[in-house]
PDB file of N, CA and C in Angstrom:
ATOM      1  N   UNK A   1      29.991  17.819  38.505  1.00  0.00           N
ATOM      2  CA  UNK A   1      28.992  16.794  38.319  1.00  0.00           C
ATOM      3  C   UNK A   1      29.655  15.439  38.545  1.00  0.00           C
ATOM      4  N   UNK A   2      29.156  14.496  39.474  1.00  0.00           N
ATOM      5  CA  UNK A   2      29.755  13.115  39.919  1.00  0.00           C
ATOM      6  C   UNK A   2      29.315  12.244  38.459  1.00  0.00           C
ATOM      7  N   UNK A   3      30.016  11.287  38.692  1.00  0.00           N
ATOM      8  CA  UNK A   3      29.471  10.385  37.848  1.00  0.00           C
ATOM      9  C   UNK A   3      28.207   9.455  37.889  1.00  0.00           C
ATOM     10  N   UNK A   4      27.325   9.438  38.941  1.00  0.00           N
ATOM     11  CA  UNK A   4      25.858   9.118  38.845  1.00  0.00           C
ATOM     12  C   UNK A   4      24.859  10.189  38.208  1.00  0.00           C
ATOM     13  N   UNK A   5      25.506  11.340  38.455  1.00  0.00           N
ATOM     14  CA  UNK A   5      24.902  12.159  38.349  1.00  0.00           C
ATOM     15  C   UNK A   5      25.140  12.287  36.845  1.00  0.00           C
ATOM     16  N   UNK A   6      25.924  11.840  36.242  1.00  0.00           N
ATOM     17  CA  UNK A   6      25.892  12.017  34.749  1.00  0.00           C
ATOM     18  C   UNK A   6      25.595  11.041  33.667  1.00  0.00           C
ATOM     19  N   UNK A   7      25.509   9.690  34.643  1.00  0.00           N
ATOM     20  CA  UNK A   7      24.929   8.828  34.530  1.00  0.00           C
ATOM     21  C   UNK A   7      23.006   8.770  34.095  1.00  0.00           C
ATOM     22  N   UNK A   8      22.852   9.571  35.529  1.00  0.00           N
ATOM     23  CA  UNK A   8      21.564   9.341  35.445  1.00  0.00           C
ATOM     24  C   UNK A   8      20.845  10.686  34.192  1.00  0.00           C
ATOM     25  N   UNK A   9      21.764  11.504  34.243  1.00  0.00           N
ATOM     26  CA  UNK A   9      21.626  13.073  33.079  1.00  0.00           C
ATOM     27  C   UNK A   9      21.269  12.163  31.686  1.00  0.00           C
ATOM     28  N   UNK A  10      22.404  11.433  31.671  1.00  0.00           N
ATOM     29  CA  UNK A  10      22.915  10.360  30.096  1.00  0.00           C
ATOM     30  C   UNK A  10      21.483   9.701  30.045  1.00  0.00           C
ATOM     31  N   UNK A  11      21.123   9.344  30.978  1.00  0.00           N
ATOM     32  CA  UNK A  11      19.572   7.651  30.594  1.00  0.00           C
ATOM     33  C   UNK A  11      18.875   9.036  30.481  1.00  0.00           C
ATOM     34  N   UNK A  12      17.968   9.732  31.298  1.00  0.00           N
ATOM     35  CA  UNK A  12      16.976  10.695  30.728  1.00  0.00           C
ATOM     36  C   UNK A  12      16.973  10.978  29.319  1.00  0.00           C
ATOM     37  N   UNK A  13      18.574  11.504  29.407  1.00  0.00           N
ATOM     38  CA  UNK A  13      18.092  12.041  27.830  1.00  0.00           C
ATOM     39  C   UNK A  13      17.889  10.547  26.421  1.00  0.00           C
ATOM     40  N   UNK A  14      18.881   9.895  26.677  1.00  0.00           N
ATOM     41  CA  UNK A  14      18.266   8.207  26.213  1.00  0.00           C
ATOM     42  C   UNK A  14      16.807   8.297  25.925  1.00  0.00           C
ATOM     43  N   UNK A  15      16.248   7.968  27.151  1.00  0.00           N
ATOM     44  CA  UNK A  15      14.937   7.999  27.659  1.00  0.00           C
ATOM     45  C   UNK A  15      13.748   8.963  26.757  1.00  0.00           C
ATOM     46  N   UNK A  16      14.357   9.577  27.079  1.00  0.00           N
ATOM     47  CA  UNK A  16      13.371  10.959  26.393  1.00  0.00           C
ATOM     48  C   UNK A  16      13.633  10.975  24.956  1.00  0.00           C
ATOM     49  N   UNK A  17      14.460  10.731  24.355  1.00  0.00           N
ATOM     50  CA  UNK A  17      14.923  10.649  23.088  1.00  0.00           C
ATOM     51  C   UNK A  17      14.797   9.468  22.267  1.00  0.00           C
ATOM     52  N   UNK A  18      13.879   8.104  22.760  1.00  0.00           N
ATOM     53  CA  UNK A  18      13.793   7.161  22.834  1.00  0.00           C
ATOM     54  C   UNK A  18      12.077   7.356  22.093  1.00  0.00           C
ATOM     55  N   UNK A  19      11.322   8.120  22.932  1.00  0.00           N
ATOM     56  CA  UNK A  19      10.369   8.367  23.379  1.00  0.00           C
ATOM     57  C   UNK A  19       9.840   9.266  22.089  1.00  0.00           C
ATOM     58  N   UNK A  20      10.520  10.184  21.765  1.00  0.00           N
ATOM     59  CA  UNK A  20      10.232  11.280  21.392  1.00  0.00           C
ATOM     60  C   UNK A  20      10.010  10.808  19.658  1.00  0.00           C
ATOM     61  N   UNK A  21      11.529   9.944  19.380  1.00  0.00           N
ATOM     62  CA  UNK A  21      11.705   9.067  18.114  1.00  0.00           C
ATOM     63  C   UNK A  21      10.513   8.013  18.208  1.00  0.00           C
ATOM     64  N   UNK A  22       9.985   6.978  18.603  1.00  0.00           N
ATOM     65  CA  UNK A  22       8.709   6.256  18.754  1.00  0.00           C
ATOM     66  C   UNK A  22       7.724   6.852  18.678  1.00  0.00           C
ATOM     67  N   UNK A  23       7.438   8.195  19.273  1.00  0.00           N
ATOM     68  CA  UNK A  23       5.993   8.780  18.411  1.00  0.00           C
ATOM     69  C   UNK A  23       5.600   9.550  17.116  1.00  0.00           C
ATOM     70  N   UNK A  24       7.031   9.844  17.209  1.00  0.00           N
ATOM     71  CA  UNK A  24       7.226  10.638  15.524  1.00  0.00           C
ATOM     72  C   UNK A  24       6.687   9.968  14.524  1.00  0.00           C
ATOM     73  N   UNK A  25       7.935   8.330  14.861  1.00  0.00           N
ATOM     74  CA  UNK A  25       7.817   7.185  13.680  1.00  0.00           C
ATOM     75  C   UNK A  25       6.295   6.542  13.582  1.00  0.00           C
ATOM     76  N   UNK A  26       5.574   6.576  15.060  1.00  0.00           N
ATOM     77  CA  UNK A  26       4.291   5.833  15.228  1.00  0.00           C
ATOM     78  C   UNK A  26       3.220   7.036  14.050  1.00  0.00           C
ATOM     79  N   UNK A  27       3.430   8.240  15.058  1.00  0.00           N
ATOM     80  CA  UNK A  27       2.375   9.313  13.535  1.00  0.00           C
ATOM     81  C   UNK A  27       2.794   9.460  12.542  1.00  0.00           C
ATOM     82  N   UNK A  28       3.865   9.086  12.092  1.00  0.00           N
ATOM     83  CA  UNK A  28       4.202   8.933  10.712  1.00  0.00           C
ATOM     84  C   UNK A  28       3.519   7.599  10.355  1.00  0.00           C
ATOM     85  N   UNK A  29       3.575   6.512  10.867  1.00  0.00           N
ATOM     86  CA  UNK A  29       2.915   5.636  10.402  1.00  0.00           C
ATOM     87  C   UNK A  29       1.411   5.618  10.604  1.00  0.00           C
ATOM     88  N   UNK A  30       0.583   6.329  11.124  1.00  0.00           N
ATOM     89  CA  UNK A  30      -0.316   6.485  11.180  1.00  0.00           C
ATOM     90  C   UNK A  30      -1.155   7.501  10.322  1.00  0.00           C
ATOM     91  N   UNK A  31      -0.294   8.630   9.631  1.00  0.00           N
ATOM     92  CA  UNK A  31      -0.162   9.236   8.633  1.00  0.00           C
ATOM     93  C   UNK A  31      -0.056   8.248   6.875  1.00  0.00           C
ATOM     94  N   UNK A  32       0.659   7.569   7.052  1.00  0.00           N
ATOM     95  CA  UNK A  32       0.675   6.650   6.101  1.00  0.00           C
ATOM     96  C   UNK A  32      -0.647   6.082   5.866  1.00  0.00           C
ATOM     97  N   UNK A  33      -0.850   5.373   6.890  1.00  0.00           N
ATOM     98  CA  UNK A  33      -2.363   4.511   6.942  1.00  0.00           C
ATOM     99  C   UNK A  33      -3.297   5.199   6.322  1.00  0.00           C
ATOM    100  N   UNK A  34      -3.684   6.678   7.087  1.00  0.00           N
ATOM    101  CA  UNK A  34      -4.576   6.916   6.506  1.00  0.00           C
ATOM    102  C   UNK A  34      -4.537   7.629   4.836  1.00  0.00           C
ATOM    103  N   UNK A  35      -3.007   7.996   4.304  1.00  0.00           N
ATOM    104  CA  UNK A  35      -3.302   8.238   3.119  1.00  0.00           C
ATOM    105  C   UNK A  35      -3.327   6.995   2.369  1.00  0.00           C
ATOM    106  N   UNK A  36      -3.287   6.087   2.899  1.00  0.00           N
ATOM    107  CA  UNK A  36      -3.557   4.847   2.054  1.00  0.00           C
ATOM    108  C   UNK A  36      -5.097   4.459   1.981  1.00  0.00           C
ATOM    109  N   UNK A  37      -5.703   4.700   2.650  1.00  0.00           N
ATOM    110  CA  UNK A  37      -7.032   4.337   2.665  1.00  0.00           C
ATOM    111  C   UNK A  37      -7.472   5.499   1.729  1.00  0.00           C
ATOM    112  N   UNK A  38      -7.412   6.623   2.254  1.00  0.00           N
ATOM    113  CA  UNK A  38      -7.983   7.774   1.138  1.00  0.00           C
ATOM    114  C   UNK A  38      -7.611   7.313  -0.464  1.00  0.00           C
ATOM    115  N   UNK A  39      -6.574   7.158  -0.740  1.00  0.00           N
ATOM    116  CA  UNK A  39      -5.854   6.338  -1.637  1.00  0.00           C
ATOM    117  C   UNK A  39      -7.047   5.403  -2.222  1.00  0.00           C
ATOM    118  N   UNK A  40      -6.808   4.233  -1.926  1.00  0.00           N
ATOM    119  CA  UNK A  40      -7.384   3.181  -2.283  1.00  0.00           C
ATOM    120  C   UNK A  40      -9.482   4.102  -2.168  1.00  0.00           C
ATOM    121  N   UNK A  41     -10.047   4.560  -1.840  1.00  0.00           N
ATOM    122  CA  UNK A  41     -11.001   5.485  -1.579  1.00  0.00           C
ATOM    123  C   UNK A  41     -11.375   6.014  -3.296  1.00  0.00           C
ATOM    124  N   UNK A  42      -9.994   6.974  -3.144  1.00  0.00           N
ATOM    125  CA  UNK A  42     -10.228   7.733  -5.136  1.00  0.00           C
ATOM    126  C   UNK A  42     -10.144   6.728  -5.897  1.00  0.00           C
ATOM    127  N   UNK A  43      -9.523   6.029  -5.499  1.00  0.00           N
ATOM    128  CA  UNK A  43      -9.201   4.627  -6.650  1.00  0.00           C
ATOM    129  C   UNK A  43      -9.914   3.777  -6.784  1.00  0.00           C
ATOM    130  N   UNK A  44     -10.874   3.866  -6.053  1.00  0.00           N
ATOM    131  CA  UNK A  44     -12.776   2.892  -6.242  1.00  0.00           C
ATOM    132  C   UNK A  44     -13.411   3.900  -6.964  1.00  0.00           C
ATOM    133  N   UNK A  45     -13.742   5.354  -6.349  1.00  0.00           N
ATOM    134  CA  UNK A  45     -14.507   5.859  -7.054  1.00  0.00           C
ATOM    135  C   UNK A  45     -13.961   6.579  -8.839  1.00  0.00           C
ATOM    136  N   UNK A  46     -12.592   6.403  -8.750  1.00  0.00           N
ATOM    137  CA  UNK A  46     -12.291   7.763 -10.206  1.00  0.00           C
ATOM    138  C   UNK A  46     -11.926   5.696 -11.114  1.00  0.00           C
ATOM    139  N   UNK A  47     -11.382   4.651 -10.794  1.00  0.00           N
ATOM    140  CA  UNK A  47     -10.884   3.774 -11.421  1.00  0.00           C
ATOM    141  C   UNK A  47     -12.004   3.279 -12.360  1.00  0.00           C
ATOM    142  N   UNK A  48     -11.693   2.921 -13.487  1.00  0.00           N
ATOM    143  CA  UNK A  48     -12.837   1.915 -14.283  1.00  0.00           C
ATOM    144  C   UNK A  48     -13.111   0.701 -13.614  1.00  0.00           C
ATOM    145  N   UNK A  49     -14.536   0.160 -14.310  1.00  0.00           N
ATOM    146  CA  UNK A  49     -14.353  -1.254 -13.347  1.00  0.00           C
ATOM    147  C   UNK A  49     -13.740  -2.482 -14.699  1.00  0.00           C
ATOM    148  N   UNK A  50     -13.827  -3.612 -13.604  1.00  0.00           N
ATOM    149  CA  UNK A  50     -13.038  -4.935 -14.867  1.00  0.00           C
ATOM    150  C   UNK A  50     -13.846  -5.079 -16.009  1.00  0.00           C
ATOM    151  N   UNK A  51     -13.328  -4.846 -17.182  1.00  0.00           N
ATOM    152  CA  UNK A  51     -14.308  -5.064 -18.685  1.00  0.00           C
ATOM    153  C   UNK A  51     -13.409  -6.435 -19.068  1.00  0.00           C
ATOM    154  N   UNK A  52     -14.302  -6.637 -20.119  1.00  0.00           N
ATOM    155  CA  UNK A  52     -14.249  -7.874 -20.575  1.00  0.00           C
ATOM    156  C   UNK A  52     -14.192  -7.312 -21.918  1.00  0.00           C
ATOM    157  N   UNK A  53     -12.806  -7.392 -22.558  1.00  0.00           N
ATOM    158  CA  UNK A  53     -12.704  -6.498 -23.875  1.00  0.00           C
ATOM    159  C   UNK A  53     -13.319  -7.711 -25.371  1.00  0.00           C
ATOM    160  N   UNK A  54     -13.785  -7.555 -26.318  1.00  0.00           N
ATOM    161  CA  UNK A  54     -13.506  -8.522 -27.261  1.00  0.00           C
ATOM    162  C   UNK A  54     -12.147  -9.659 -27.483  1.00  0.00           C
ATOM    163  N   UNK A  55     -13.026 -10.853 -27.817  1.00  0.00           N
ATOM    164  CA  UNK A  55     -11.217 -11.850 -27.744  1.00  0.00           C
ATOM    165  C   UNK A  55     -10.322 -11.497 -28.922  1.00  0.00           C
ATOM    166  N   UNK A  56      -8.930 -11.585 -27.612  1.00  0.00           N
ATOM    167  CA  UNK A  56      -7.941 -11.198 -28.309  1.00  0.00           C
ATOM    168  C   UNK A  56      -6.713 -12.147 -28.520  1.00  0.00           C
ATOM    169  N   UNK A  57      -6.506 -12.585 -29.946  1.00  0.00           N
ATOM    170  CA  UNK A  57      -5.316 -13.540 -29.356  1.00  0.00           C
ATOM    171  C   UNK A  57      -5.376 -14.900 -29.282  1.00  0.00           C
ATOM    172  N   UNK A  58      -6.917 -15.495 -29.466  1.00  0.00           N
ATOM    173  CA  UNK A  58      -7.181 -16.575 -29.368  1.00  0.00           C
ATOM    174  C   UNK A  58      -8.132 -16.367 -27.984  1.00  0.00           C
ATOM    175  N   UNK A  59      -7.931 -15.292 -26.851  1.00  0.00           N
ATOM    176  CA  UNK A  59      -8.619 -15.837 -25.528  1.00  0.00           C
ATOM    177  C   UNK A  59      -9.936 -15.416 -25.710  1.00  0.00           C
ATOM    178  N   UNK A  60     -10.996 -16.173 -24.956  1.00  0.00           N
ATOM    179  CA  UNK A  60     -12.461 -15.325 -24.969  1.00  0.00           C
ATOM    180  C   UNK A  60     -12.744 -14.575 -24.237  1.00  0.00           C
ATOM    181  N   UNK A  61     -13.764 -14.254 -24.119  1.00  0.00           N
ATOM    182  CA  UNK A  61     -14.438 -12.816 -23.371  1.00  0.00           C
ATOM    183  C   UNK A  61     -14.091 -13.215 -21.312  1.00  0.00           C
ATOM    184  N   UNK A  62     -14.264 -14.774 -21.500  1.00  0.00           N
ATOM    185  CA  UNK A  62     -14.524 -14.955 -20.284  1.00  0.00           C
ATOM    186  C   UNK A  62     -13.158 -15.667 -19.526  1.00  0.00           C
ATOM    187  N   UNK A  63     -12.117 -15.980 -20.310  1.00  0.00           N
ATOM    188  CA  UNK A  63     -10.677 -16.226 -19.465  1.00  0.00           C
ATOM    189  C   UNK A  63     -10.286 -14.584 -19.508  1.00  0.00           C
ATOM    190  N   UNK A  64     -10.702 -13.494 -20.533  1.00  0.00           N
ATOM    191  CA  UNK A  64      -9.991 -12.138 -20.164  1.00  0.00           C
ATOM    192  C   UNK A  64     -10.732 -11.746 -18.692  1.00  0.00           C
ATOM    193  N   UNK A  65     -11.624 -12.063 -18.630  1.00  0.00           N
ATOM    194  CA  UNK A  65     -12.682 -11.504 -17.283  1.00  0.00           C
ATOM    195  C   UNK A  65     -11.949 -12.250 -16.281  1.00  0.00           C
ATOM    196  N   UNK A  66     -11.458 -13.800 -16.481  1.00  0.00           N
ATOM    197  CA  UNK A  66     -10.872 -13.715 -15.032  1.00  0.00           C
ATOM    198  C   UNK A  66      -9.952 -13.688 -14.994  1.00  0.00           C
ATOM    199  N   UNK A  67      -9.206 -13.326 -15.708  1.00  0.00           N
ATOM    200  CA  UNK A  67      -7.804 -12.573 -16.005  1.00  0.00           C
ATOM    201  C   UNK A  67      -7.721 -11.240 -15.231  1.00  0.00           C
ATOM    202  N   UNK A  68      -8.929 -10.833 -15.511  1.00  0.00           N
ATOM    203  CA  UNK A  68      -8.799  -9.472 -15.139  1.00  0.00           C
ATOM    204  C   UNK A  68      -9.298  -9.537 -12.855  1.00  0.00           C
ATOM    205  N   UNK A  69      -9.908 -10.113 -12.921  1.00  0.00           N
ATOM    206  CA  UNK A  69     -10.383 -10.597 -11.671  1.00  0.00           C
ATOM    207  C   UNK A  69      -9.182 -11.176 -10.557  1.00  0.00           C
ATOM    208  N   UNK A  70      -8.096 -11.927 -11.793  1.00  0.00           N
ATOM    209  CA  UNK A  70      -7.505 -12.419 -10.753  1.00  0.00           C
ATOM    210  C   UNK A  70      -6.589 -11.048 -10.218  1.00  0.00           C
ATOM    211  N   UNK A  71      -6.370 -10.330 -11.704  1.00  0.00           N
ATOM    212  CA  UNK A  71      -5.287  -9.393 -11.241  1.00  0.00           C
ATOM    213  C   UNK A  71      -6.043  -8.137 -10.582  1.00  0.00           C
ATOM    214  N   UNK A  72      -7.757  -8.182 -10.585  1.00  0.00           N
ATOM    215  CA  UNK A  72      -7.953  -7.393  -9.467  1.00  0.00           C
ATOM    216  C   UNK A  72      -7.628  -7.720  -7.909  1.00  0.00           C
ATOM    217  N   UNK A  73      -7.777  -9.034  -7.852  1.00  0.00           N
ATOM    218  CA  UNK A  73      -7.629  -9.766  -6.324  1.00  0.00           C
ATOM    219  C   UNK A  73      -6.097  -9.624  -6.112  1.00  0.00           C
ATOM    220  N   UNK A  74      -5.155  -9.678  -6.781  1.00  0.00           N
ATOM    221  CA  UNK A  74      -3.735  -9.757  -6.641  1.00  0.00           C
ATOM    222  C   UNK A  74      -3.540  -8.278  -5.767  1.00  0.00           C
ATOM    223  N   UNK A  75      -4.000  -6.899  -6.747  1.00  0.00           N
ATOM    224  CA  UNK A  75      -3.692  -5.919  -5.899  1.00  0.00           C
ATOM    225  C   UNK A  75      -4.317  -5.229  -5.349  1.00  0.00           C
ATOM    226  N   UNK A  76      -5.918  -5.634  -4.703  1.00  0.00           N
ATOM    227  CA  UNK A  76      -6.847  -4.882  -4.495  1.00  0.00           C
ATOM    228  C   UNK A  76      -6.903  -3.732  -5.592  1.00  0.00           C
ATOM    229  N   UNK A  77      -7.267  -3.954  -6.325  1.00  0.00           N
ATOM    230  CA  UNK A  77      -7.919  -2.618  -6.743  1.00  0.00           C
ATOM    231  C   UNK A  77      -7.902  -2.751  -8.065  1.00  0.00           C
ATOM    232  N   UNK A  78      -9.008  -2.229  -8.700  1.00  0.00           N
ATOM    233  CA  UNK A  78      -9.350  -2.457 -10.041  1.00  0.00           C
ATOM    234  C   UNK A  78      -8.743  -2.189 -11.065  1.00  0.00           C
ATOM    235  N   UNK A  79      -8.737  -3.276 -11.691  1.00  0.00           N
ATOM    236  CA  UNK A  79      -8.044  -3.030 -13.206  1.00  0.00           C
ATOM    237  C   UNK A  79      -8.692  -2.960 -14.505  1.00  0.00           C
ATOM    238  N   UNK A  80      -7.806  -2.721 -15.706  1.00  0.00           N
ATOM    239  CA  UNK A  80      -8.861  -2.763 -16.515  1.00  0.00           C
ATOM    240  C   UNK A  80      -7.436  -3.441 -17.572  1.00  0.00           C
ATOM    241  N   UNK A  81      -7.933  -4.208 -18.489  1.00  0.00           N
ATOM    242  CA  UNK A  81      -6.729  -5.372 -18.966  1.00  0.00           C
ATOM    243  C   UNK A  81      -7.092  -4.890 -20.593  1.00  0.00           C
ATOM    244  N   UNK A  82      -5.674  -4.095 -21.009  1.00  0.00           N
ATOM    245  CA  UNK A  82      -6.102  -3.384 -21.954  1.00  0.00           C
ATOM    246  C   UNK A  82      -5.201  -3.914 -23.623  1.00  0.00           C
ATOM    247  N   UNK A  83      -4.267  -5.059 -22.802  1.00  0.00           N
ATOM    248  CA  UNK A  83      -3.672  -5.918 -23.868  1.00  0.00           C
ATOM    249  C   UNK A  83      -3.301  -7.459 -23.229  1.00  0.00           C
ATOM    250  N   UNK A  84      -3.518  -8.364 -24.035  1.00  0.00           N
ATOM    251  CA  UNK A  84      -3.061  -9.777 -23.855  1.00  0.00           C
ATOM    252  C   UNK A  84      -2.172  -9.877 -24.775  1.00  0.00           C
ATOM    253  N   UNK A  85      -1.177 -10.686 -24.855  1.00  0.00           N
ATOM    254  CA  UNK A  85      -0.022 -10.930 -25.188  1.00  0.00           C
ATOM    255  C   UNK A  85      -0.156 -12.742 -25.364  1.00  0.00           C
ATOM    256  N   UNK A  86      -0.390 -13.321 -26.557  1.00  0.00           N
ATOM    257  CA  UNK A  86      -0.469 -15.127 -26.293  1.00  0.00           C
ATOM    258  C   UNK A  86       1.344 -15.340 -26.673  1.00  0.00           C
ATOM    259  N   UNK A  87       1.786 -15.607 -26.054  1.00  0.00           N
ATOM    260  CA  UNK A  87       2.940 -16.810 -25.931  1.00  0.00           C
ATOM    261  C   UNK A  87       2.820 -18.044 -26.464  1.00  0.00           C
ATOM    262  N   UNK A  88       3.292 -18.220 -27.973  1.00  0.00           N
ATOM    263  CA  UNK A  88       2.912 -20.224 -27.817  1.00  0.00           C
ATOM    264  C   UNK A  88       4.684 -20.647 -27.535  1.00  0.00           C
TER     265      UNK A  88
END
């Protein structure tokens, strides 16, 4: 075997092996995606929604509500805020 010839043996397999790793990693990530959506899916329908517990702590009904709102917006997905903690 000359050396173009092992040259050009060497890039194919590069090539092909290049190729082969990029679609694996791509359906793996495309695998991901969709268990994330299914994911986030059970987690609308089985999750509680945001309550507004009695005030606790000094806070009222309605800084726990957007307490709870903000930290729904923070991680998509519903929470339910089941202790406050006041700091003075």
């Amino acid at each position: 075997m000359s050396t173009g010839e092992a040259l050009e043996l060497g890039l194919t397999f590069a090539v092909v092996g290049m190729v082969v790793v990029f679609a694996v990693l791509g359906t793996i990530a495309l695998l991901i995606s969709l268990l994330n959506r299914w994911s986030d899916q059970l987690d609308e329908k089985n999750a509680p929604a945001v309550t507004a517990a009695a005030p606790a702590g000094g806070i009222d009904s309605q800084t726990l509500a957007v307490i709870a709102a903000a930290a729904t917006a923070a991680i998509k997905r519903p929470v339910r805020v089941r202790e406050v903690k006041v700091h003075e």
